[in-house]
N, C-alpha and C. Protein backbone atom coordinates (compact mmCIF):
# COMPACT_ATOMS: atom_id res chain seq x y z
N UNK A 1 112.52 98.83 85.39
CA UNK A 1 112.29 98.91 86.82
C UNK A 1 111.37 100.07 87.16
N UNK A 2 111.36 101.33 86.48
CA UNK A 2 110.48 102.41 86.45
C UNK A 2 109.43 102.07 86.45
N UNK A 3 108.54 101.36 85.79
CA UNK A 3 107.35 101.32 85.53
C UNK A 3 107.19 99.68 86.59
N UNK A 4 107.72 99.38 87.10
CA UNK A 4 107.34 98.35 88.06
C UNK A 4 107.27 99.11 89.45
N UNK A 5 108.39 99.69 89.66
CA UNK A 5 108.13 100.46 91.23
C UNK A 5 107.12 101.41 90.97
N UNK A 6 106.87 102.01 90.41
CA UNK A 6 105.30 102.91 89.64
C UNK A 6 104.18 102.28 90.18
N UNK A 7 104.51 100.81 89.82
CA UNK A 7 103.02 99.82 89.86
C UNK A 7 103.18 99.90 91.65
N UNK A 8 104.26 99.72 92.01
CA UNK A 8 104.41 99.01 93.82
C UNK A 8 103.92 100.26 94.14
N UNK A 9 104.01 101.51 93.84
CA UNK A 9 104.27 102.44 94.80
C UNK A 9 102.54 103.11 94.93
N UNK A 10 101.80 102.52 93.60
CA UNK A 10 100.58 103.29 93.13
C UNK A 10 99.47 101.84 94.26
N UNK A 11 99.89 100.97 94.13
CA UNK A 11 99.52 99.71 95.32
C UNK A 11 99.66 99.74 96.58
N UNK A 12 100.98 100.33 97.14
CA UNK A 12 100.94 100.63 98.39
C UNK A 12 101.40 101.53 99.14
N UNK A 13 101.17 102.59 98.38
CA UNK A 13 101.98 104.11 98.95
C UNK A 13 100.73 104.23 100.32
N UNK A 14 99.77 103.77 100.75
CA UNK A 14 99.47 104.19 101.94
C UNK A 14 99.59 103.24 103.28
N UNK A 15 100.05 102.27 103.07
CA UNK A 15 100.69 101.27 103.77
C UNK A 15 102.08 101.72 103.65
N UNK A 16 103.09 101.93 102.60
CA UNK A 16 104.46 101.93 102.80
C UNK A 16 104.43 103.28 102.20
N UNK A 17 105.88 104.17 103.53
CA UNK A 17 106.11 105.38 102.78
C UNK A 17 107.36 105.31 102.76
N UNK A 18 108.64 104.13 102.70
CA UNK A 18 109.79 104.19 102.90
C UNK A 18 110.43 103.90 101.58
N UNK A 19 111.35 103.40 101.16
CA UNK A 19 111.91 103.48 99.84
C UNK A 19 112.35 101.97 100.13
N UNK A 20 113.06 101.58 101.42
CA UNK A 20 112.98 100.12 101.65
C UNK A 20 112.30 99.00 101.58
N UNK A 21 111.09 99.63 101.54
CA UNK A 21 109.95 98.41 101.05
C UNK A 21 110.22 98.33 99.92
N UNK A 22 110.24 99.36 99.02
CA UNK A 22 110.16 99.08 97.73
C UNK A 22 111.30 98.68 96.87
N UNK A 23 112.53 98.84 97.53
CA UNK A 23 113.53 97.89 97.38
C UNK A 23 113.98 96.73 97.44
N UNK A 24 113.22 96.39 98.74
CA UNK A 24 113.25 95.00 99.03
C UNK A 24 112.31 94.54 97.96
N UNK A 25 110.97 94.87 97.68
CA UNK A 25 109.87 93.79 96.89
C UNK A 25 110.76 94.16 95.47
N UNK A 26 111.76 95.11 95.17
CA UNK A 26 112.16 94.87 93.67
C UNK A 26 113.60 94.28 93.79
N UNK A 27 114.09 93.69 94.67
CA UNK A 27 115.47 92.96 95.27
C UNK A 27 116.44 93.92 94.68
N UNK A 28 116.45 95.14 95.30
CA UNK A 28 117.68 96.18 95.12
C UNK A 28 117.91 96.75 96.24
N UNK A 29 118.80 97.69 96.12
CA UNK A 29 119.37 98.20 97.17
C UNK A 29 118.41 99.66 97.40
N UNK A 30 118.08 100.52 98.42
CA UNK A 30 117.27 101.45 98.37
C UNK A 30 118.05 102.34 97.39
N UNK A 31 119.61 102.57 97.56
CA UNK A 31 120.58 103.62 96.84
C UNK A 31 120.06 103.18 95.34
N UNK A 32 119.90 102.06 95.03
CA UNK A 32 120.19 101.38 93.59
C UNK A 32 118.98 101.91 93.34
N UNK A 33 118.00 101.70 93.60
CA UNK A 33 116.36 102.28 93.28
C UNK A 33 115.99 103.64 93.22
N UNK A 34 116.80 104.45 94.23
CA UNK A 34 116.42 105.72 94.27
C UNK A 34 117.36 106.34 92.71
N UNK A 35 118.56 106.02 92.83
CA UNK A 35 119.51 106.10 91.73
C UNK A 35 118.94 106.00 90.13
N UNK A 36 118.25 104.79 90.09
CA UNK A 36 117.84 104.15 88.89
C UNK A 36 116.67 105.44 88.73
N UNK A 37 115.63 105.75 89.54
CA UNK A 37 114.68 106.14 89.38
C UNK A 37 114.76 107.77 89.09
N UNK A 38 115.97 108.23 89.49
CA UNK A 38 116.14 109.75 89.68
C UNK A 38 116.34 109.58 88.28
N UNK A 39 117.45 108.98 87.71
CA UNK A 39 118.32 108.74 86.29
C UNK A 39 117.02 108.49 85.27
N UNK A 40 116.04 108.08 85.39
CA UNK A 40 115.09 108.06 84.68
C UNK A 40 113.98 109.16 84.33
N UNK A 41 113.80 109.32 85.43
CA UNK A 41 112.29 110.45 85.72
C UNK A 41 112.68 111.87 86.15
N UNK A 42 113.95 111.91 87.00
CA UNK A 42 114.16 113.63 87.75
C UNK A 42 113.62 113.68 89.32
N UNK A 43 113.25 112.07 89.30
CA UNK A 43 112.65 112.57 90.67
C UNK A 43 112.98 111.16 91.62
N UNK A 44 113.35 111.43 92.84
CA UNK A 44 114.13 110.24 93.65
C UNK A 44 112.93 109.11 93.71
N UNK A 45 113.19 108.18 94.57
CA UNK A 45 112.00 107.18 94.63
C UNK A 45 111.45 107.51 95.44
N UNK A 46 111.57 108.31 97.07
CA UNK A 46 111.08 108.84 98.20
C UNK A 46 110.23 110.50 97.80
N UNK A 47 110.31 111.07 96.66
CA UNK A 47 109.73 112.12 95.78
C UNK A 47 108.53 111.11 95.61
N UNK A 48 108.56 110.12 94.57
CA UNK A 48 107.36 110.08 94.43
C UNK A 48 106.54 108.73 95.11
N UNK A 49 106.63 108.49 96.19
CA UNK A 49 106.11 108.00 97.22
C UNK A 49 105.67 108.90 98.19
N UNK A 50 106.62 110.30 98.19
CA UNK A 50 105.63 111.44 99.07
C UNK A 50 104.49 111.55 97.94
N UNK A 51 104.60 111.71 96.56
CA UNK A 51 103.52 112.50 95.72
C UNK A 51 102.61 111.76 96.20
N UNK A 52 102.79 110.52 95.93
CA UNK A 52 101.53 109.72 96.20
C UNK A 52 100.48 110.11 97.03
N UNK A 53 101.55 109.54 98.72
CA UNK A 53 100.74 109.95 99.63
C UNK A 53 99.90 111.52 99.46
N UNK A 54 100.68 112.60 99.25
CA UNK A 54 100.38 114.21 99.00
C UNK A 54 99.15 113.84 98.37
N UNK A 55 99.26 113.45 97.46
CA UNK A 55 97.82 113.56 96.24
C UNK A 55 96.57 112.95 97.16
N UNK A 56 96.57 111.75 97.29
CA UNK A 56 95.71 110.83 98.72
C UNK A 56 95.29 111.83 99.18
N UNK A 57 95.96 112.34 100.21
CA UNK A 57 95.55 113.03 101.82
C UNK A 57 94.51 114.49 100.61
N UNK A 58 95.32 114.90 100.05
CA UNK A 58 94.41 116.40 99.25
C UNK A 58 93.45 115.62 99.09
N UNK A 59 93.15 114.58 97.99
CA UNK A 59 92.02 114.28 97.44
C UNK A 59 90.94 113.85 98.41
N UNK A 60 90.80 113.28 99.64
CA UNK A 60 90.57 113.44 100.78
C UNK A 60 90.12 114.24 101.89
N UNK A 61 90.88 115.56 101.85
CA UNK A 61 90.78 116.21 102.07
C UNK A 61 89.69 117.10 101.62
N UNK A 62 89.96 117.31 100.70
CA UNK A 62 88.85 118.07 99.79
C UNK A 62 86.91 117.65 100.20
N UNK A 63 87.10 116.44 101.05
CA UNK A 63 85.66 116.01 101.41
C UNK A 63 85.71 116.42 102.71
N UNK A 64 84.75 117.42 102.99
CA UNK A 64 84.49 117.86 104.25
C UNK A 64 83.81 116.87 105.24
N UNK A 65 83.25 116.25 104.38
CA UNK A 65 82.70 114.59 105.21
C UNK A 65 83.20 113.74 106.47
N UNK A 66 84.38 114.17 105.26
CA UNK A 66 85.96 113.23 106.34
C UNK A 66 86.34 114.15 107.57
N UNK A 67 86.68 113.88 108.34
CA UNK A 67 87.95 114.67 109.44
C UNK A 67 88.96 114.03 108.59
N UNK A 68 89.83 114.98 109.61
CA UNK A 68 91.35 115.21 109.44
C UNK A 68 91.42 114.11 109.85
N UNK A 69 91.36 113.61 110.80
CA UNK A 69 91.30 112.65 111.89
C UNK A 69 91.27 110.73 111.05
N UNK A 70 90.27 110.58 109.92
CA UNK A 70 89.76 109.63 109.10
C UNK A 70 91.15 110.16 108.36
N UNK A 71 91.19 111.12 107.77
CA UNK A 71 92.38 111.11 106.51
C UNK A 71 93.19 110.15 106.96
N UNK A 72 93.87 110.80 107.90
CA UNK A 72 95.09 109.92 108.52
C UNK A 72 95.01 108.91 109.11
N UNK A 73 93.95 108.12 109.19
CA UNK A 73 93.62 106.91 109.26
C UNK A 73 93.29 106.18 108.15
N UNK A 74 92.92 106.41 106.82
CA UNK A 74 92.84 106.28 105.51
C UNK A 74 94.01 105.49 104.77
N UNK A 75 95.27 107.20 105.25
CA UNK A 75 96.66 106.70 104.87
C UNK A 75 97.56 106.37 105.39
N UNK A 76 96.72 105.54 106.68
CA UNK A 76 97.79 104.74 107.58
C UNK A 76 98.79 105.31 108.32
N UNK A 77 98.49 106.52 109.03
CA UNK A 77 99.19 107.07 109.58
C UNK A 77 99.03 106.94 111.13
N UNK A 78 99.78 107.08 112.01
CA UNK A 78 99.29 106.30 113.51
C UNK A 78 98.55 107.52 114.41
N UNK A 79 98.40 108.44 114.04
CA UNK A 79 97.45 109.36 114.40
C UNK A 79 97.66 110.77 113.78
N UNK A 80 96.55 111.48 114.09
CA UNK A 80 96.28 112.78 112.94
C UNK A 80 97.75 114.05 113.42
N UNK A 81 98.45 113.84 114.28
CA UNK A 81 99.39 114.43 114.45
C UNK A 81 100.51 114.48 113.44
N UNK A 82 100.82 113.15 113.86
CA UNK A 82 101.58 112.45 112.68
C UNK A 82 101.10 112.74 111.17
N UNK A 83 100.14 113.23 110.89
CA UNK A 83 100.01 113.16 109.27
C UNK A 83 99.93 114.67 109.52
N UNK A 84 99.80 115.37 110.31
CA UNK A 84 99.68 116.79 110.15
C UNK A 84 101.19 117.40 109.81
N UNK A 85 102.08 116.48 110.17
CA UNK A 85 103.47 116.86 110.54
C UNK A 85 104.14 116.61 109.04
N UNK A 86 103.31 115.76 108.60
CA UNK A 86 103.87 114.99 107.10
C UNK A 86 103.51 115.77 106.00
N UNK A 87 102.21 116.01 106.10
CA UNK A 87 101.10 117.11 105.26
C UNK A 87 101.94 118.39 105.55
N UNK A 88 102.25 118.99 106.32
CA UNK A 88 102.89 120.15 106.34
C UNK A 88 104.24 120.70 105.96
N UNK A 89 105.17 119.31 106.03
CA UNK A 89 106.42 119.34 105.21
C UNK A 89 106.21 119.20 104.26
N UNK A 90 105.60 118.67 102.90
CA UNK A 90 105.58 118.15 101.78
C UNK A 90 104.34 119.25 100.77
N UNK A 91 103.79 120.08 102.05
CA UNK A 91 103.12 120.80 101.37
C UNK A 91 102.97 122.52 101.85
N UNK A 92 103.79 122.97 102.74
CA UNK A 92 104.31 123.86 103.33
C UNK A 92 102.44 124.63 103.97
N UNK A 93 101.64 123.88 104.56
CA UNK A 93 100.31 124.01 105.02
C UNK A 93 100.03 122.74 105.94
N UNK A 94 99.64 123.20 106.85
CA UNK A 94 98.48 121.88 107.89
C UNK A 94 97.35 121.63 106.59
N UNK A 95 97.02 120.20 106.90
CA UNK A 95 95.55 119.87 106.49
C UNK A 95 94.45 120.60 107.02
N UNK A 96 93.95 121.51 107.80
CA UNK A 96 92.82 122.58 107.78
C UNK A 96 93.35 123.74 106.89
N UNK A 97 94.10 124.07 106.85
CA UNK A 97 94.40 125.59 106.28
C UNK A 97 94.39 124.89 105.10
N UNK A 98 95.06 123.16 104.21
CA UNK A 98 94.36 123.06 102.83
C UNK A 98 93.52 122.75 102.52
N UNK A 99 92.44 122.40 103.63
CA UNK A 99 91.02 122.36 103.93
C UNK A 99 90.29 123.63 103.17
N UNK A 100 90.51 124.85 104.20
CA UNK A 100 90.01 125.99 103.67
C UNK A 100 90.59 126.67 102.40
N UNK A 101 91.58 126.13 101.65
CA UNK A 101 92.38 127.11 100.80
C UNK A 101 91.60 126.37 99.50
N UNK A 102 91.44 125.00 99.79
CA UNK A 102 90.84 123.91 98.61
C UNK A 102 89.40 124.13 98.39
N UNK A 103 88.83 124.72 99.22
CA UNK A 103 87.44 125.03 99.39
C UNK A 103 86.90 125.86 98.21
N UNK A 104 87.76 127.15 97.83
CA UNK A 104 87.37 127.76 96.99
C UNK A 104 87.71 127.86 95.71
């Protein structure tokens, strides 16, 4: 099951950031998935569905090209607030301050 929710999550971690999607498309329970997945790897199923997204928005980020604004429209987020709020829990920084910190 590891290496199948791997595949779901690397397919649609910017459309889905919930653990329920990915339960439902593997017909388990979210507990049963997060469970299975911790017991395997060390890391819950909602861990690495944030990584995902995390990695996205940086790699992204890193192009000054983009706004903030495009990121979070990129990764499906319903506006740049909302991903500022997400980006900042998961990475203890707003997207400008890892704007400028990534810069150098």
């Amino acid at each position: 099951m590891n290496v199948l929710f791997q595949e779901l999550v690397f397919h649609h971690y910017k459309e889905h950031r919930n653990v329920q999607y990915y339960a439902d498309a593997l017909f388990v329970s979210p507990k049963h998935l997060t469970e299975t997945i911790k017991e395997v790897t060390g890391r819950t199923a909602g861990e690495w569905i944030d990584d995902a997204v995390v990695l996205e928005a940086k790699v992204l980020l890193r192009n000054h090209q983009i706004s903030i604004a495009r990121v979070a429209e990129n990764i499906h987020f319903p506006d740049q607030s909302s991903f500022g709020k997400y980006f900042k829990k998961h990475t203890g920084m707003s997207p400008s301050d890892y704007r400028l910190v990534s810069s150098y």
